[in-house]
C-alpha atoms as a PDB file:
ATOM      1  CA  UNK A   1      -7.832   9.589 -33.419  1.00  0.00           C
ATOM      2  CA  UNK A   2      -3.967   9.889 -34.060  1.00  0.00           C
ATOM      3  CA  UNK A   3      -2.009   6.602 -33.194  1.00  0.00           C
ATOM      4  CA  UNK A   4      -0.219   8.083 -29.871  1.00  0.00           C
ATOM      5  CA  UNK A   5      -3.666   9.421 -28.625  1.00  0.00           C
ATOM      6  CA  UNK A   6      -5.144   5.995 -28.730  1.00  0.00           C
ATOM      7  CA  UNK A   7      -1.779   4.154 -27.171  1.00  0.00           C
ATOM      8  CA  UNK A   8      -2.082   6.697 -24.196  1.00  0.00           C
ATOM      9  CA  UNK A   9      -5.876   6.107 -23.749  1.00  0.00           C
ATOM     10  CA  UNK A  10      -4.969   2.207 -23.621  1.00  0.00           C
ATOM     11  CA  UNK A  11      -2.488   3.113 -20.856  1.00  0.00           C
ATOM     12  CA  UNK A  12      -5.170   4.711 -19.208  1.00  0.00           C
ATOM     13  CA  UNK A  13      -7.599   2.369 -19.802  1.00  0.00           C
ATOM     14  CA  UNK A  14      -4.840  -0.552 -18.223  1.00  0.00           C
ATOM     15  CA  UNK A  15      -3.876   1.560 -15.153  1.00  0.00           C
ATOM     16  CA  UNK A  16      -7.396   1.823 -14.032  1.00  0.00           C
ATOM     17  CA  UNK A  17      -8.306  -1.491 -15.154  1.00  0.00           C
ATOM     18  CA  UNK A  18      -5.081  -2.607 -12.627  1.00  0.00           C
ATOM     19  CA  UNK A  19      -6.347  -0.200  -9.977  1.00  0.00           C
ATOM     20  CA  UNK A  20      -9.850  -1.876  -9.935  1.00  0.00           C
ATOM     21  CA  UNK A  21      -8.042  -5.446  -9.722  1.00  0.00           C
ATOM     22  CA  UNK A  22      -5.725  -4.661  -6.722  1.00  0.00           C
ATOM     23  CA  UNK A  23      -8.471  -2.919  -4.739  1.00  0.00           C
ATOM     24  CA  UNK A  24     -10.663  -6.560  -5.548  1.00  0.00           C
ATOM     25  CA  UNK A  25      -7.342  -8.673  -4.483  1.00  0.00           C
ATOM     26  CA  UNK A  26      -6.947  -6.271  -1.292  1.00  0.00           C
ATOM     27  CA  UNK A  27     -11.041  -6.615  -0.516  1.00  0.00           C
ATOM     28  CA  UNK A  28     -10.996  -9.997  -0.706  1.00  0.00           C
ATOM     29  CA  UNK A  29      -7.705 -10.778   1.376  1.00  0.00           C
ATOM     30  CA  UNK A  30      -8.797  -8.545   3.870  1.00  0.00           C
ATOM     31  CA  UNK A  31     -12.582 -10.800   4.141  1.00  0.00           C
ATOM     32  CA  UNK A  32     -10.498 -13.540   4.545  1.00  0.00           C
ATOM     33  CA  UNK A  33      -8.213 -12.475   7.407  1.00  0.00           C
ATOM     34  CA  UNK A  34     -11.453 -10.902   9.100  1.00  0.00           C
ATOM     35  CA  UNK A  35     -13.030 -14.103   8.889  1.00  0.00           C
ATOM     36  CA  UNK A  36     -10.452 -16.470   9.954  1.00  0.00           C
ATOM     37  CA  UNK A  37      -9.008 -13.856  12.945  1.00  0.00           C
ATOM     38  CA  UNK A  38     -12.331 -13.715  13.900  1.00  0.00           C
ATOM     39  CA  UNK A  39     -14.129 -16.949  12.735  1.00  0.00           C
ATOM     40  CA  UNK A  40     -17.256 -15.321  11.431  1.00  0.00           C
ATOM     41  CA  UNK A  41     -19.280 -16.137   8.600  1.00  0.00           C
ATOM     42  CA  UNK A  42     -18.767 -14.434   5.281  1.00  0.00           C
ATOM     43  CA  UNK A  43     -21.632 -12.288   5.230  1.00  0.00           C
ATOM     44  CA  UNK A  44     -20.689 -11.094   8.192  1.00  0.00           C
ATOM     45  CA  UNK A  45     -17.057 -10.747   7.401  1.00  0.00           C
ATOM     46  CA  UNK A  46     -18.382  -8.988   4.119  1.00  0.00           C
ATOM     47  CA  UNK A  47     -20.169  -6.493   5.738  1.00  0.00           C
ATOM     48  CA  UNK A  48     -17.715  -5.154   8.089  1.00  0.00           C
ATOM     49  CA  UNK A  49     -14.986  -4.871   4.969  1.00  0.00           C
ATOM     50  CA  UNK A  50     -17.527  -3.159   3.032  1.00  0.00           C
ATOM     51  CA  UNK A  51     -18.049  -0.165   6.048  1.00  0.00           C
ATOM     52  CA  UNK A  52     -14.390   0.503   6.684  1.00  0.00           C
ATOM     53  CA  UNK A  53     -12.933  -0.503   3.321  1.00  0.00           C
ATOM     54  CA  UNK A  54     -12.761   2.725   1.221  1.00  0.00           C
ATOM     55  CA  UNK A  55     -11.214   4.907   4.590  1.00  0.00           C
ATOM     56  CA  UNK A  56      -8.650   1.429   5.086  1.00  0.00           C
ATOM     57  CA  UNK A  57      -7.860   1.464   1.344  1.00  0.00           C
ATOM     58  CA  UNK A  58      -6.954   4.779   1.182  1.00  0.00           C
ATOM     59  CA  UNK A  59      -5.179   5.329   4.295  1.00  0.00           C
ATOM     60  CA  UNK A  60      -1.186   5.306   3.032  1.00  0.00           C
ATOM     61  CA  UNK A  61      -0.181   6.088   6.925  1.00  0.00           C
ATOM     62  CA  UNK A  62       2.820   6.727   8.052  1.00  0.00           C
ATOM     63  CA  UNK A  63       4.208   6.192   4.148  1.00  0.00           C
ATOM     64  CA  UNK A  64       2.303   8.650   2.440  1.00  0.00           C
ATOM     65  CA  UNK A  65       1.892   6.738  -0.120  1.00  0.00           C
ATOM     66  CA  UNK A  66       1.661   2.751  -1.768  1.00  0.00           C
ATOM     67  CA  UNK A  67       4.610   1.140  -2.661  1.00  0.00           C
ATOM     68  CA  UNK A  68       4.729   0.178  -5.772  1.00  0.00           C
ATOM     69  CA  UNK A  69       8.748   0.084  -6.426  1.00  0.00           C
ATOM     70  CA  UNK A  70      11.811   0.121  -4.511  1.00  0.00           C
ATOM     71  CA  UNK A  71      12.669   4.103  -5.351  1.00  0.00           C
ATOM     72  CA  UNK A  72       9.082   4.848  -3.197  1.00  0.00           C
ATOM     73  CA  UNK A  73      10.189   2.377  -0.134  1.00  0.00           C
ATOM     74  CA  UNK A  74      13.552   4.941   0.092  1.00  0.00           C
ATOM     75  CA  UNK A  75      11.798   7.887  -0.437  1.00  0.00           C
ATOM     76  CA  UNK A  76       9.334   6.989   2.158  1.00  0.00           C
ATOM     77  CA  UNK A  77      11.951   6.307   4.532  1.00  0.00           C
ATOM     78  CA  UNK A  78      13.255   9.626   3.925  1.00  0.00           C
ATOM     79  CA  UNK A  79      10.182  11.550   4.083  1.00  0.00           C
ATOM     80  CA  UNK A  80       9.343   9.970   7.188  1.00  0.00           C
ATOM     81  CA  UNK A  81      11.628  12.254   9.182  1.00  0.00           C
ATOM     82  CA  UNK A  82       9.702  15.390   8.321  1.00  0.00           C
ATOM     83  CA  UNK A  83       6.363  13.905   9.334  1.00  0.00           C
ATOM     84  CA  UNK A  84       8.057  13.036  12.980  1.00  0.00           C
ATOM     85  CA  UNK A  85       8.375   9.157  12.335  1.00  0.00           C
ATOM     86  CA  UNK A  86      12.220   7.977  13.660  1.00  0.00           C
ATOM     87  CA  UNK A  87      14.126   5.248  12.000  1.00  0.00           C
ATOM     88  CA  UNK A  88      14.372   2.027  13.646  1.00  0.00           C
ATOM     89  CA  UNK A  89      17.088   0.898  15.563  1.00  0.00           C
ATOM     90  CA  UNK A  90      17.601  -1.802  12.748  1.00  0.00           C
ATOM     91  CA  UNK A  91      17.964   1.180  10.057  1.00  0.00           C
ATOM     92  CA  UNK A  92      20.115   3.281  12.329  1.00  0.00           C
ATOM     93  CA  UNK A  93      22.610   0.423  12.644  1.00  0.00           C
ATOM     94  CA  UNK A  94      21.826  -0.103   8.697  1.00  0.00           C
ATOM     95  CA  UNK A  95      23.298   3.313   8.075  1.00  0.00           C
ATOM     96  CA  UNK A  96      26.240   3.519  10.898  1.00  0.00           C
ATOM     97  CA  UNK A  97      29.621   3.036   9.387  1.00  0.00           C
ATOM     98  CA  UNK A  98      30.511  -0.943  10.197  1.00  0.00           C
ATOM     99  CA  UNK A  99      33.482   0.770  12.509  1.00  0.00           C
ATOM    100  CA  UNK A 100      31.208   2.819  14.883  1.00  0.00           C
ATOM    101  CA  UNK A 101      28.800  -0.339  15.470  1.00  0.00           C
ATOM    102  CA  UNK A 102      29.395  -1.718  19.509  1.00  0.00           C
END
């Protein structure tokens, strides 16, 4: 295997190994809220992450996708528009010229 092939299978390797990490951190936080909003025992908490958690997880609404840097949290916020989601009052006074504020 040619050095570059085996760097980009490490990547690989990394970004999945990252992926399976963040959806463990995500799983667990999410037990934890359930069981402390709730107060319910861990089993219990367990078992009602484990029957919505994949179609939570993967929802990305009304973003479209995660964010994962700054350039996606913009791009979001633009893309929004087309999918019928308006700006908040705190982002349309964000992007008024200071002069036109009341």
């Amino acid at each position: 295997m040619a050095t570059d092939e085996w760097y980009v299978l490490m990547i690989h390797i990394l970004q999945l190994a990252l992926h399976c990490v963040f959806q463990t951190c995500v799983r667990r936080e999410s037990m934890l809220s359930v069981m402390m909003g709730r107060n319910i025992e861990e089993s219990d908490a367990r078992a009602v992450i484990d029957k919505v958690f994949d179609k939570c997880y993967n929802d990305t609404e009304p973003f479209g996708r995660r964010m994962r840097t700054f350039i996606d949290e913009e791009q979001a916020l633009k893309e929004g528009l087309m999918y019928g989601y308006t700006p908040s009052k705190v982002e349309r006074d964000a992007q008024k010229p200071e002069n036109m504020k009341p």
